[in-house]
Every structure is written in structure tokens, then in C-alpha cells.
PDB file of N, CA and C in Angstrom:
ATOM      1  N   UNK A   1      80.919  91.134 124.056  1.00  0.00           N
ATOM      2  CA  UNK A   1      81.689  91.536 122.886  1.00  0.00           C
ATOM      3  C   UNK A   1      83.174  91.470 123.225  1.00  0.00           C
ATOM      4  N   UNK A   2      84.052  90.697 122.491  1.00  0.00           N
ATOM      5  CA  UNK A   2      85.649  90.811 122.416  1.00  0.00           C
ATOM      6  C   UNK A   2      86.037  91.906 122.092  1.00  0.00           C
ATOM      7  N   UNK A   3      86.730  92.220 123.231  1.00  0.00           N
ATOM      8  CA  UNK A   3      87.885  93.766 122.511  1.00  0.00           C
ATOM      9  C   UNK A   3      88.384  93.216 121.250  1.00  0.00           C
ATOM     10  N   UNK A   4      88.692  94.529 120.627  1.00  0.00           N
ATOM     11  CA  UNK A   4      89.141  94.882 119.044  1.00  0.00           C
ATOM     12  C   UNK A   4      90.658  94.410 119.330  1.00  0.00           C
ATOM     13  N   UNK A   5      91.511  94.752 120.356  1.00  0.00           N
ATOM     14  CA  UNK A   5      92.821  94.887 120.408  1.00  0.00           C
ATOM     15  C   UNK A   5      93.466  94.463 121.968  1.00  0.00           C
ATOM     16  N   UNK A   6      94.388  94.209 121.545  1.00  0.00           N
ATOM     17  CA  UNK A   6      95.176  93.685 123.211  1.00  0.00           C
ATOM     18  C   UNK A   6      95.441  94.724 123.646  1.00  0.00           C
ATOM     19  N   UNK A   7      96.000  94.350 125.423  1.00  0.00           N
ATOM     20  CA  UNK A   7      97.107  95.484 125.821  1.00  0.00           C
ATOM     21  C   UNK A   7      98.462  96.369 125.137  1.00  0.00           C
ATOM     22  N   UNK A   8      98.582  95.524 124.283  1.00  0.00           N
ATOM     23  CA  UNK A   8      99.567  96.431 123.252  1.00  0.00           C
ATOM     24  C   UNK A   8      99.189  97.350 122.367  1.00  0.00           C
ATOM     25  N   UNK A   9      98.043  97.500 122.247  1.00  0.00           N
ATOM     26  CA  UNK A   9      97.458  97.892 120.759  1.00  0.00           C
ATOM     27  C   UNK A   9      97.261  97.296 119.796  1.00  0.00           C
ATOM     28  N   UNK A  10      97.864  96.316 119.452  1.00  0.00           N
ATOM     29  CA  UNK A  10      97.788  95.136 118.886  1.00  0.00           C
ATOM     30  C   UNK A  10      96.202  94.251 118.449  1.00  0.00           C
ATOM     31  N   UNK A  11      95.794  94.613 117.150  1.00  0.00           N
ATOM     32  CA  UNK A  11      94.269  94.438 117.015  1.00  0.00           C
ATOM     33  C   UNK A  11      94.216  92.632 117.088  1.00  0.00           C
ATOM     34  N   UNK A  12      93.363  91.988 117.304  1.00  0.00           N
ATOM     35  CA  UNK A  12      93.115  90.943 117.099  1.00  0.00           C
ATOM     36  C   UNK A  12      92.900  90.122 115.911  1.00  0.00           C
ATOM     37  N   UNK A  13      93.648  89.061 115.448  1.00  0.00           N
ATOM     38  CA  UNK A  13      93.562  88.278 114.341  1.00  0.00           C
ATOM     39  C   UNK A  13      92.060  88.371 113.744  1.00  0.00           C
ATOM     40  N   UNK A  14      91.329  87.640 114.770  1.00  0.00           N
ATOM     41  CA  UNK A  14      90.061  87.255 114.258  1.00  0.00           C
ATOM     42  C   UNK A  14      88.982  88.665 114.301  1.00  0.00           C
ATOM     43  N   UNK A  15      89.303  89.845 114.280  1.00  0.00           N
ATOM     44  CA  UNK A  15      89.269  91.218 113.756  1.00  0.00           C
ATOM     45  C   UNK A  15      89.339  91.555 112.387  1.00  0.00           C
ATOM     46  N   UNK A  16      89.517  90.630 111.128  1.00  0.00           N
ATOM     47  CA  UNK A  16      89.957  90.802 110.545  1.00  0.00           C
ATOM     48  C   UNK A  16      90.547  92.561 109.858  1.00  0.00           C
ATOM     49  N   UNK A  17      88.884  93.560 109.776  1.00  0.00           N
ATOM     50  CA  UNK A  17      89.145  94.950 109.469  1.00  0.00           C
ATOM     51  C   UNK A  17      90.748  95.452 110.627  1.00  0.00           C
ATOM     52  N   UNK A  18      89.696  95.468 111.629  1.00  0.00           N
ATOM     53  CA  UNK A  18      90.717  96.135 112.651  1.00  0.00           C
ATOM     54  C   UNK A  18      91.964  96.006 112.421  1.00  0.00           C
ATOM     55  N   UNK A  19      92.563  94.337 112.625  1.00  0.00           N
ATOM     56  CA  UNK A  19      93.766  93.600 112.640  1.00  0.00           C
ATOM     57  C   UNK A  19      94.605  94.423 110.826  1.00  0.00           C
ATOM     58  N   UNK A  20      94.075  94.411 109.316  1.00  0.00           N
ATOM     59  CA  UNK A  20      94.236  94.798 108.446  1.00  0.00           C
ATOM     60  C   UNK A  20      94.923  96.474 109.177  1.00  0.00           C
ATOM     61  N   UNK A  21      93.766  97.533 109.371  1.00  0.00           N
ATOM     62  CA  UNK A  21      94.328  98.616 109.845  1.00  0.00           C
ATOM     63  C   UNK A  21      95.849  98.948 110.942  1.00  0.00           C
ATOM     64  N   UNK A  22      95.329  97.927 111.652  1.00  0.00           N
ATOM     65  CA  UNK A  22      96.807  98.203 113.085  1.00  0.00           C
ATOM     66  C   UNK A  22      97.547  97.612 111.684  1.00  0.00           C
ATOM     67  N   UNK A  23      97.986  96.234 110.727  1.00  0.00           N
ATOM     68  CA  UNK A  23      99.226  96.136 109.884  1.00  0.00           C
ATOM     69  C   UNK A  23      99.665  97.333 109.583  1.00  0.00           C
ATOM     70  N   UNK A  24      99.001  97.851 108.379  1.00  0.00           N
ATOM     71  CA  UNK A  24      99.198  99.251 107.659  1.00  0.00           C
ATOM     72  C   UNK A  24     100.110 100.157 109.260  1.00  0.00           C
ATOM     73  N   UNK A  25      99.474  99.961 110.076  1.00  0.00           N
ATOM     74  CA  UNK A  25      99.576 101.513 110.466  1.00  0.00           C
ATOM     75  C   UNK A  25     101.176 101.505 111.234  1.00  0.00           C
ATOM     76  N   UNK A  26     101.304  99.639 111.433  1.00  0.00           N
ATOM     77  CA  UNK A  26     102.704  99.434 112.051  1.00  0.00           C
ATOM     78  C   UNK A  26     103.917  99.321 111.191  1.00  0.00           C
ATOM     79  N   UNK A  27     103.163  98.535 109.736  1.00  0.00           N
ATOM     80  CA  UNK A  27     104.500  98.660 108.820  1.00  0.00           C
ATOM     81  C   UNK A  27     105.329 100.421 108.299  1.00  0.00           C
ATOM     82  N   UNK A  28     106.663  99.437 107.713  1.00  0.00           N
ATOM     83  CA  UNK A  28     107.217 100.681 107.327  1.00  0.00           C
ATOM     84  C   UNK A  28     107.522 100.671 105.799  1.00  0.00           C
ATOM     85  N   UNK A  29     107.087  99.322 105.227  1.00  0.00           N
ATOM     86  CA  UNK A  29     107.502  98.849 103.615  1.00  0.00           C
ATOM     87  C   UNK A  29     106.344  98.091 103.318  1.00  0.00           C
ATOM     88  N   UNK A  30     106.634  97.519 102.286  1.00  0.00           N
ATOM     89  CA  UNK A  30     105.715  96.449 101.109  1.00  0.00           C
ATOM     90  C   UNK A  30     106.320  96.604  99.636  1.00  0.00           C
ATOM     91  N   UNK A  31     105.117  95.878  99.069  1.00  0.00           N
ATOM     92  CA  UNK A  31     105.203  95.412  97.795  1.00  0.00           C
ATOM     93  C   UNK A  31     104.030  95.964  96.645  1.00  0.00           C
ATOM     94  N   UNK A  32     104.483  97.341  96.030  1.00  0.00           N
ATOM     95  CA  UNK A  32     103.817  97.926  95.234  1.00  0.00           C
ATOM     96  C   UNK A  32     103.736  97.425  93.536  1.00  0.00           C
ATOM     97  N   UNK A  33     102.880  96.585  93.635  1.00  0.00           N
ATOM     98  CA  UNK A  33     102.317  95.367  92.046  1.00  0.00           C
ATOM     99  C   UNK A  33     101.693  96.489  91.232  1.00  0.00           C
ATOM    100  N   UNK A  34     102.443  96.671  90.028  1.00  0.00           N
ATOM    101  CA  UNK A  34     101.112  97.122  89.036  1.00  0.00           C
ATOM    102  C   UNK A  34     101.460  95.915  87.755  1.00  0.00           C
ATOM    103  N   UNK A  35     100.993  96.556  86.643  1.00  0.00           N
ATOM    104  CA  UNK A  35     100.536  95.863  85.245  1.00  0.00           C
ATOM    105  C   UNK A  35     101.563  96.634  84.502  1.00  0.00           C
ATOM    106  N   UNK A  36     102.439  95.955  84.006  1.00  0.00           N
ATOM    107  CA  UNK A  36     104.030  96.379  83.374  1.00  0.00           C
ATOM    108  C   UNK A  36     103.893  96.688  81.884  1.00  0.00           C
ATOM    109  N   UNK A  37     103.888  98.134  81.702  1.00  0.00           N
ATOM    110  CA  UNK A  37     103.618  98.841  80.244  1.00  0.00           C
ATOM    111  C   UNK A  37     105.038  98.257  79.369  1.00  0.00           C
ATOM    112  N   UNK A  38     105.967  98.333  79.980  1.00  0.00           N
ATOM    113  CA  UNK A  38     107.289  97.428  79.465  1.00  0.00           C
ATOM    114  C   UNK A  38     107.456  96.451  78.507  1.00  0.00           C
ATOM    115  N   UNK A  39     106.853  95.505  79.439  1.00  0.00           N
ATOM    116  CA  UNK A  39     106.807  94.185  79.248  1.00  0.00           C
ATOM    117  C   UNK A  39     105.614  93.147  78.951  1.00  0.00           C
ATOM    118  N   UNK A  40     104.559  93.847  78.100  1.00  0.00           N
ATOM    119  CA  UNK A  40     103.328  93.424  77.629  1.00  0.00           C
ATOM    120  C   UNK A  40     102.517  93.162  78.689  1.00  0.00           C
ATOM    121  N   UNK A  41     102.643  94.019  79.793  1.00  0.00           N
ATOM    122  CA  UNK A  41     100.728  93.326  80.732  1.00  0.00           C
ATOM    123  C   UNK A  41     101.908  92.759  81.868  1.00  0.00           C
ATOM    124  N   UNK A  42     102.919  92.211  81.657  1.00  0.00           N
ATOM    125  CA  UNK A  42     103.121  91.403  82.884  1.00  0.00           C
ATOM    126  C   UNK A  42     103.138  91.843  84.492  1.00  0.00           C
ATOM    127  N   UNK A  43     103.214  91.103  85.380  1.00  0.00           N
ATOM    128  CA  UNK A  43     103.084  91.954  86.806  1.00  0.00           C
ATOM    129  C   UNK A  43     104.091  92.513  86.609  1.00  0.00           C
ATOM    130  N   UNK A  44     104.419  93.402  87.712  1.00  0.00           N
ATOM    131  CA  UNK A  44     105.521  93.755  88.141  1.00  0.00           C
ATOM    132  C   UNK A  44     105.342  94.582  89.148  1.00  0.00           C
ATOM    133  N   UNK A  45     106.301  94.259  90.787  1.00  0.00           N
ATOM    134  CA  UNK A  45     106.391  94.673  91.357  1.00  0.00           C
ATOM    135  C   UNK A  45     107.670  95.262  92.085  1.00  0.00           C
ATOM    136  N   UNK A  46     107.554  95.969  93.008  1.00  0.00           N
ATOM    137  CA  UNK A  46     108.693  96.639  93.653  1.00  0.00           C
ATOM    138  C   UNK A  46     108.868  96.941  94.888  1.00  0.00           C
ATOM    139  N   UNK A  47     109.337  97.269  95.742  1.00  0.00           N
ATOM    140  CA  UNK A  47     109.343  97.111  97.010  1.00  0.00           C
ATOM    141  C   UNK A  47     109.183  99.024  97.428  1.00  0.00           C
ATOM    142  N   UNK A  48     108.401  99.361  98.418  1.00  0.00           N
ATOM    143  CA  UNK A  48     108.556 100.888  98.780  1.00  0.00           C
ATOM    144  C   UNK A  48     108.466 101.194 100.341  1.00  0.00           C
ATOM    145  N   UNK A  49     108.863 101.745 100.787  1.00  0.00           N
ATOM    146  CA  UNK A  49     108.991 102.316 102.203  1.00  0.00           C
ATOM    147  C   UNK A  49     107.343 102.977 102.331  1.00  0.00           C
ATOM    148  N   UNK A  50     106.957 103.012 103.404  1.00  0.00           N
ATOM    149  CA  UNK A  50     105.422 103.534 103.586  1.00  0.00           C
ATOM    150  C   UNK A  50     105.963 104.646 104.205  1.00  0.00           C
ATOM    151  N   UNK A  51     105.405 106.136 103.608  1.00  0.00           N
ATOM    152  CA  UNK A  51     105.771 107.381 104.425  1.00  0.00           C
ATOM    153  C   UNK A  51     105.653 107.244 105.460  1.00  0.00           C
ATOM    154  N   UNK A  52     103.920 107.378 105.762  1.00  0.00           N
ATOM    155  CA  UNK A  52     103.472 107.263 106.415  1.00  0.00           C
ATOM    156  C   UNK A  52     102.496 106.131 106.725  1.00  0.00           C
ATOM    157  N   UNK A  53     101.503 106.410 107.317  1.00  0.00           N
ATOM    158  CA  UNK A  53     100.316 105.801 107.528  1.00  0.00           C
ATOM    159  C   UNK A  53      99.514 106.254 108.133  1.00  0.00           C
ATOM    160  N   UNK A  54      98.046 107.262 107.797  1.00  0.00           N
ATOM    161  CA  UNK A  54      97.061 107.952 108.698  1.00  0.00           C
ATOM    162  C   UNK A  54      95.965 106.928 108.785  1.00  0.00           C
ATOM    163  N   UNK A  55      95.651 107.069 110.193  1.00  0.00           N
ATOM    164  CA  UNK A  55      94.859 105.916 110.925  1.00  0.00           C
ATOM    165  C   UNK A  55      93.619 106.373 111.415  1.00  0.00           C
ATOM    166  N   UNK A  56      92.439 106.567 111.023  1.00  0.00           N
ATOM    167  CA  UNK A  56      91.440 106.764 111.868  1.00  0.00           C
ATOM    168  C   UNK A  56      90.804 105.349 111.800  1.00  0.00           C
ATOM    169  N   UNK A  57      89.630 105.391 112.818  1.00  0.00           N
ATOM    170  CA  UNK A  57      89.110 104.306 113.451  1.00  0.00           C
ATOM    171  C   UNK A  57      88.252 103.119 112.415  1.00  0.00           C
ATOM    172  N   UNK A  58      87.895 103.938 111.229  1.00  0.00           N
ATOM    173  CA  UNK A  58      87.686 103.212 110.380  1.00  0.00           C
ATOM    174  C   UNK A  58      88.640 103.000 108.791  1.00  0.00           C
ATOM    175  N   UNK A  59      89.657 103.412 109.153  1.00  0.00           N
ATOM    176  CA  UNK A  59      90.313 103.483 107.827  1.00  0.00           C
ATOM    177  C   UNK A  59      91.603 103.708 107.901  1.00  0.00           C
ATOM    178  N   UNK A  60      92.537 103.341 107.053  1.00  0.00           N
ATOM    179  CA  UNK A  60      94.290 103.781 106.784  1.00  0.00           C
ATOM    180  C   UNK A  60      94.120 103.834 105.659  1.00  0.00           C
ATOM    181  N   UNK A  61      95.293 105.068 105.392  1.00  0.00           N
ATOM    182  CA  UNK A  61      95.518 105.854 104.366  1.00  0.00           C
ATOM    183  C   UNK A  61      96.781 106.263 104.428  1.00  0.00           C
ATOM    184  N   UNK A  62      97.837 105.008 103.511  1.00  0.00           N
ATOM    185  CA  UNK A  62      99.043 105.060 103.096  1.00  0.00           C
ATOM    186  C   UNK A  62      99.426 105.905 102.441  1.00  0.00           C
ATOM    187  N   UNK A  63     100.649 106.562 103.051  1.00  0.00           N
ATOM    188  CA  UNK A  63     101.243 107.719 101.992  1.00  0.00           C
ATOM    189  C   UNK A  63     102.938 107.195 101.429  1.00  0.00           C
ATOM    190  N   UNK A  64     103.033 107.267 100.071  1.00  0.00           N
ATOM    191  CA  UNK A  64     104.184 107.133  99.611  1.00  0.00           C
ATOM    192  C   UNK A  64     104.959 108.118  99.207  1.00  0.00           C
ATOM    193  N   UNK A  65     106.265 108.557  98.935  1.00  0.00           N
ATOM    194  CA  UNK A  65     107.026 109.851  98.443  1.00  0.00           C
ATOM    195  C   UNK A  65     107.310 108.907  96.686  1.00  0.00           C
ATOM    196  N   UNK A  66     107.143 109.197  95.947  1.00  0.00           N
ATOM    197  CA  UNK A  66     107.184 108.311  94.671  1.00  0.00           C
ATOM    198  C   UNK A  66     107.794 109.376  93.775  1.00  0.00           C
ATOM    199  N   UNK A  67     107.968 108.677  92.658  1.00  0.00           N
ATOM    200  CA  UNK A  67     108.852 109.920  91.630  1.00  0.00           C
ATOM    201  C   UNK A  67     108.658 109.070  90.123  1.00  0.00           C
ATOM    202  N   UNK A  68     107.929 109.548  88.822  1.00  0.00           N
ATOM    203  CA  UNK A  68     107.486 109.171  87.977  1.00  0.00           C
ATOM    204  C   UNK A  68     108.811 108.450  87.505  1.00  0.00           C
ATOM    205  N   UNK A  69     109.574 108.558  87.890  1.00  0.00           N
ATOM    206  CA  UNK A  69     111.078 107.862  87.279  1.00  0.00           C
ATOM    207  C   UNK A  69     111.029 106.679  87.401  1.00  0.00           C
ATOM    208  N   UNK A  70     110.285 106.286  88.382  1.00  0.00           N
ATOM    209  CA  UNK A  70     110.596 104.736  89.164  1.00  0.00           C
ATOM    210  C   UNK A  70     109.480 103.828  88.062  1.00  0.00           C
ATOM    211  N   UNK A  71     109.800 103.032  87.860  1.00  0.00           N
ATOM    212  CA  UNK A  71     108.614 102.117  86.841  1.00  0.00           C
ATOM    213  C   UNK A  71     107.617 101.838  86.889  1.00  0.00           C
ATOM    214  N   UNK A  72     107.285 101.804  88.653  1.00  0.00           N
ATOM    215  CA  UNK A  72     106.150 101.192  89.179  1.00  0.00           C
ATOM    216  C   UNK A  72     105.063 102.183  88.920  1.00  0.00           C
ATOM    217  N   UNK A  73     105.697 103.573  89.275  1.00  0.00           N
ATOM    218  CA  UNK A  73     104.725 104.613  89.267  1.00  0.00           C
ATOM    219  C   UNK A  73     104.092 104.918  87.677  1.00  0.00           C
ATOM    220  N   UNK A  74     105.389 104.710  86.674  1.00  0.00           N
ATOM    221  CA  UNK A  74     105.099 104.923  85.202  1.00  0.00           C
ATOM    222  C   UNK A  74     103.706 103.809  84.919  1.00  0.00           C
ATOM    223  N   UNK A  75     104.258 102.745  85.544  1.00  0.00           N
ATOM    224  CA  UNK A  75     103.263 101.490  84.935  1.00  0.00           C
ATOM    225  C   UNK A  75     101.849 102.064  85.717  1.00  0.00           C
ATOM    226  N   UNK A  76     101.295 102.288  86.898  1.00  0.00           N
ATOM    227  CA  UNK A  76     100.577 102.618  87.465  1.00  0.00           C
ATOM    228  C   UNK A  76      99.964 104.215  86.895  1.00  0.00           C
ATOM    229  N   UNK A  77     100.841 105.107  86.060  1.00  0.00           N
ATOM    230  CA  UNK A  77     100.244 105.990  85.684  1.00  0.00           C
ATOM    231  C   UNK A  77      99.383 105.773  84.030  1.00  0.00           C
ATOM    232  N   UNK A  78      99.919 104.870  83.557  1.00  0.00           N
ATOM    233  CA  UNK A  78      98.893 103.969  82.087  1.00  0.00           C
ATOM    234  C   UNK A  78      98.300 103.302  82.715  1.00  0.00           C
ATOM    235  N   UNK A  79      98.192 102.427  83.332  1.00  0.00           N
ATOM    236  CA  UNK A  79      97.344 101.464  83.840  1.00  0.00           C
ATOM    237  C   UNK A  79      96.971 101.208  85.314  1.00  0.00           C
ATOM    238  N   UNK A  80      95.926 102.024  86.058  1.00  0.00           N
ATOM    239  CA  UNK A  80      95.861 102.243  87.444  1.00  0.00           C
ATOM    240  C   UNK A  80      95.433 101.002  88.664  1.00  0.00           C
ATOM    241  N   UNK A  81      95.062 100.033  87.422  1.00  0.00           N
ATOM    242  CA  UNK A  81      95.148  98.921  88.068  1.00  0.00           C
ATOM    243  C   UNK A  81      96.472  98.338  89.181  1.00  0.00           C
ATOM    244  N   UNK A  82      96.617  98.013  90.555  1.00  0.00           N
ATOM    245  CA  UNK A  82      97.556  98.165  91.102  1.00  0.00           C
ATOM    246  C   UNK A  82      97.043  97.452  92.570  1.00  0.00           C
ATOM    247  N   UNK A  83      97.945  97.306  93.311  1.00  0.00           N
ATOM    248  CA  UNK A  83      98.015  96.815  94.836  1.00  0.00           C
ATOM    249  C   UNK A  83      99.263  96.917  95.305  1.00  0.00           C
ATOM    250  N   UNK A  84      99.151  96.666  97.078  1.00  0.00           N
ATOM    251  CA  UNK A  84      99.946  96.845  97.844  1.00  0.00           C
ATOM    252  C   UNK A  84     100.103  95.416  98.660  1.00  0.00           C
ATOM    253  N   UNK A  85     101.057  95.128  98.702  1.00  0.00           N
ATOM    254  CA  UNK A  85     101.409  93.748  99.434  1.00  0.00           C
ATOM    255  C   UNK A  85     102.042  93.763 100.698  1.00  0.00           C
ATOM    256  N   UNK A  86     101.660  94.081 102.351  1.00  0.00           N
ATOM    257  CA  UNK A  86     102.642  94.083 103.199  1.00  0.00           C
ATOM    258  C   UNK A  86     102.464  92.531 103.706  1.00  0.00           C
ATOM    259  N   UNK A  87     103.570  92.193 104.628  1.00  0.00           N
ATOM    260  CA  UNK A  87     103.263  90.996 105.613  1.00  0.00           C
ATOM    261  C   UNK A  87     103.267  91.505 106.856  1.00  0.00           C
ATOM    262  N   UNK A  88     102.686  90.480 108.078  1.00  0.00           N
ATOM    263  CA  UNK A  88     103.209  90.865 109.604  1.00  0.00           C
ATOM    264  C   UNK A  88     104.330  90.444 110.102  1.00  0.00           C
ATOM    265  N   UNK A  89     104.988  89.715 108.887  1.00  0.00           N
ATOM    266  CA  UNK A  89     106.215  88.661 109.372  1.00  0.00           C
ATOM    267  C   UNK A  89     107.430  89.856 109.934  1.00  0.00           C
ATOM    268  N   UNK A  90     107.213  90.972 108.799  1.00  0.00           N
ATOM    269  CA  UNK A  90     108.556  91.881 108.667  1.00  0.00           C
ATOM    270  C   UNK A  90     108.332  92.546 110.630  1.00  0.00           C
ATOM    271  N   UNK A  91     107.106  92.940 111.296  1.00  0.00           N
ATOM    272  CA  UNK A  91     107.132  93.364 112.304  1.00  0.00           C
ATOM    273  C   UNK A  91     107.981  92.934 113.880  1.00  0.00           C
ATOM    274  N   UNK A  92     107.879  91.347 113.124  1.00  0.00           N
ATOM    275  CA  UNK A  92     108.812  90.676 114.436  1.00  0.00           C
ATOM    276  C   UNK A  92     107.706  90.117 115.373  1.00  0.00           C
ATOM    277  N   UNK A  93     106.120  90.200 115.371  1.00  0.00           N
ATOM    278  CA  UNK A  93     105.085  89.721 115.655  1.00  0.00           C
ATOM    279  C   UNK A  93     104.750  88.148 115.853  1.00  0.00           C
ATOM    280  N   UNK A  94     105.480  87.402 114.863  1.00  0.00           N
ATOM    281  CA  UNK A  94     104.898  86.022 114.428  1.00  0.00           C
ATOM    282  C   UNK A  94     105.632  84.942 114.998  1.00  0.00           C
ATOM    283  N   UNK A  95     106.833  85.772 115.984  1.00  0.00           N
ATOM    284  CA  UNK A  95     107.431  84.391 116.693  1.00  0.00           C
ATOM    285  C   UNK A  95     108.692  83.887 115.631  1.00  0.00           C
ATOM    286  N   UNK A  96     108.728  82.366 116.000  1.00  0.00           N
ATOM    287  CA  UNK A  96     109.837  82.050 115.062  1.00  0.00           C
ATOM    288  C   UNK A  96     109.004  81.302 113.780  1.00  0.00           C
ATOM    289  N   UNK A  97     107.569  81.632 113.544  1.00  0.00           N
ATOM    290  CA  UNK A  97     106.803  81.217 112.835  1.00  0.00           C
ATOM    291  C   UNK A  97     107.561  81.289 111.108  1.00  0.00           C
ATOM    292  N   UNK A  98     107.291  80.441 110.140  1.00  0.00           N
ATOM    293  CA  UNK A  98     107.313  80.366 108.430  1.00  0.00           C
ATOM    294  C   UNK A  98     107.312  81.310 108.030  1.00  0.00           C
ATOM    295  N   UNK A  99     107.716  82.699 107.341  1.00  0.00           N
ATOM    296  CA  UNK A  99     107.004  83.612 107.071  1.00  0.00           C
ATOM    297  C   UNK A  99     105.817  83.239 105.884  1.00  0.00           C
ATOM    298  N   UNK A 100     105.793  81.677 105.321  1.00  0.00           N
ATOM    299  CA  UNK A 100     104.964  81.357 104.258  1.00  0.00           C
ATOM    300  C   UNK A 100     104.132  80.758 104.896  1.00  0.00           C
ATOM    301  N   UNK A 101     103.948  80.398 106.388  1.00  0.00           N
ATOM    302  CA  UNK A 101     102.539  80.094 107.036  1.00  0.00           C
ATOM    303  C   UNK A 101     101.411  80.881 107.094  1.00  0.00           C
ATOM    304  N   UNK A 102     100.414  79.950 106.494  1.00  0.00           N
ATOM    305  CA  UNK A 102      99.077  81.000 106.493  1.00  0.00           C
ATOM    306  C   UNK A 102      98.940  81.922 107.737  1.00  0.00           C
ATOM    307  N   UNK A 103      99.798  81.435 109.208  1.00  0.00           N
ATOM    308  CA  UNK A 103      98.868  82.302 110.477  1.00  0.00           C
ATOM    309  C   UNK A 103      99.600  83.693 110.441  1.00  0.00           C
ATOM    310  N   UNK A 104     100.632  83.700 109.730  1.00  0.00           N
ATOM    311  CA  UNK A 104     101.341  84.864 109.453  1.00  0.00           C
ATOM    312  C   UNK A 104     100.397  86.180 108.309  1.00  0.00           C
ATOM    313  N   UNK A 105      99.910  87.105 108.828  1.00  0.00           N
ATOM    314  CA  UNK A 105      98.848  87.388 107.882  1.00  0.00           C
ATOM    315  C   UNK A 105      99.782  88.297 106.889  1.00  0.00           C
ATOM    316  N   UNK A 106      99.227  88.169 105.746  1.00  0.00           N
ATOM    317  CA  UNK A 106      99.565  89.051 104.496  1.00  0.00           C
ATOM    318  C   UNK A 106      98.603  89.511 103.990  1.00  0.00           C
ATOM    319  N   UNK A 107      98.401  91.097 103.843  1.00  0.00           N
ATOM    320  CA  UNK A 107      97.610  91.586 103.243  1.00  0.00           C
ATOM    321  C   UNK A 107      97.645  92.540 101.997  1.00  0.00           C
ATOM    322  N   UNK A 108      97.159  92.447 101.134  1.00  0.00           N
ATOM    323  CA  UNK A 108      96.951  92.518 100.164  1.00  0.00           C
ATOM    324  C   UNK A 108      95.893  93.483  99.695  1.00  0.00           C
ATOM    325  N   UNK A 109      96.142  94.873  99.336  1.00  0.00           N
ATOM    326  CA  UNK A 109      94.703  95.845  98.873  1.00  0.00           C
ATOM    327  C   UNK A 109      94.829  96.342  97.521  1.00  0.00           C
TER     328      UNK A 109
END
């Protein structure tokens, strides 16, 4: 069996779960998408700082400080349909890699 993670902590690509969890748990931002009460249905997203991030072995559980003022949260409170967009590019991980190359992972929940 392949370890889950390198000497860094650092989970392994082809991990996919694992590799998903260590992102979350290293970022500090992303891209919070909901369904725009505004603007008839359209996306709309926004960028947010991740409080935190609680990590157990099977799971992360992002915490945000949010404030109904902000749009994203309004749109997300009519319509709970929604996701979170981080990359690994922002970590400094990927080398001098594309940040639009597929090996650069982006995940998406």
C-alpha cells in the first residue's frame, strides 16, 4: 500500500480524497459561487478568506466569518444551491507550472 502523504504532509495527487482534504486544510481563500437573486439565476461569485479549516482524518470542515450584507451570502440564503472553488496554484506547490494546467488541481465542492 502507498502512503497517503509525503514527508511534508503533503497528501498525494493520486489520493484523490486525501490530496482534496490536505487542499482545504492548507488554503487560506477561494471562490464562493452561488445562483444570483439579482440578476435572474445568473452565477455569481466572490472571493472569501477561509477562517479556518477543521481536519479530521476523514473530512474538512470550512469555516467562514460572513455577514448577510455581502451578496454571496444573500444569494445563498434564497437559493442554497452553492460551491466553493479553491486552487493549489495559490499555495506555491505547482512549481512554475500554468495555473490553467490540468496537473495543477482545482477543487471544486
Amino acid at each position: 500500500m502507498a502512503p497517503v502523504a509525503d514527508v511534508t504532509g503533503q497528501a498525494r495527487p493520486d489520493n484523490a480524497a486525501a490530496f482534496s482534504r490536505w487542499l482545504v486544510s492548507q488554503s487560506s481563500w477561494g471562490v464562493l459561487n452561488t445562483i444570483s437573486s439579482d440578476w435572474g439565476g445568473a452565477p455569481f461569485g466572490m472571493w472569501f478568506h477561509l477562517a479556518m479549516a477543521y481536519r479530521t482524518k476523514e473530512k474538512v470542515f470550512p469555516y467562514f466569518y460572513l455577514t448577510a450584507l455581502d451578496p454571496t451570502v444573500s444569494n445563498a440564503l434564497k437559493d442554497q444551491r452553492s460551491s466553493f472553488t479553491i486552487s493549489e496554484y495559490n499555495l506555491g506547490t505547482c512549481g512554475k507550472k500554468d495555473p490553467e494546467n490540468p496537473v495543477v488541481l482545482r477543487l471544486r465542492s
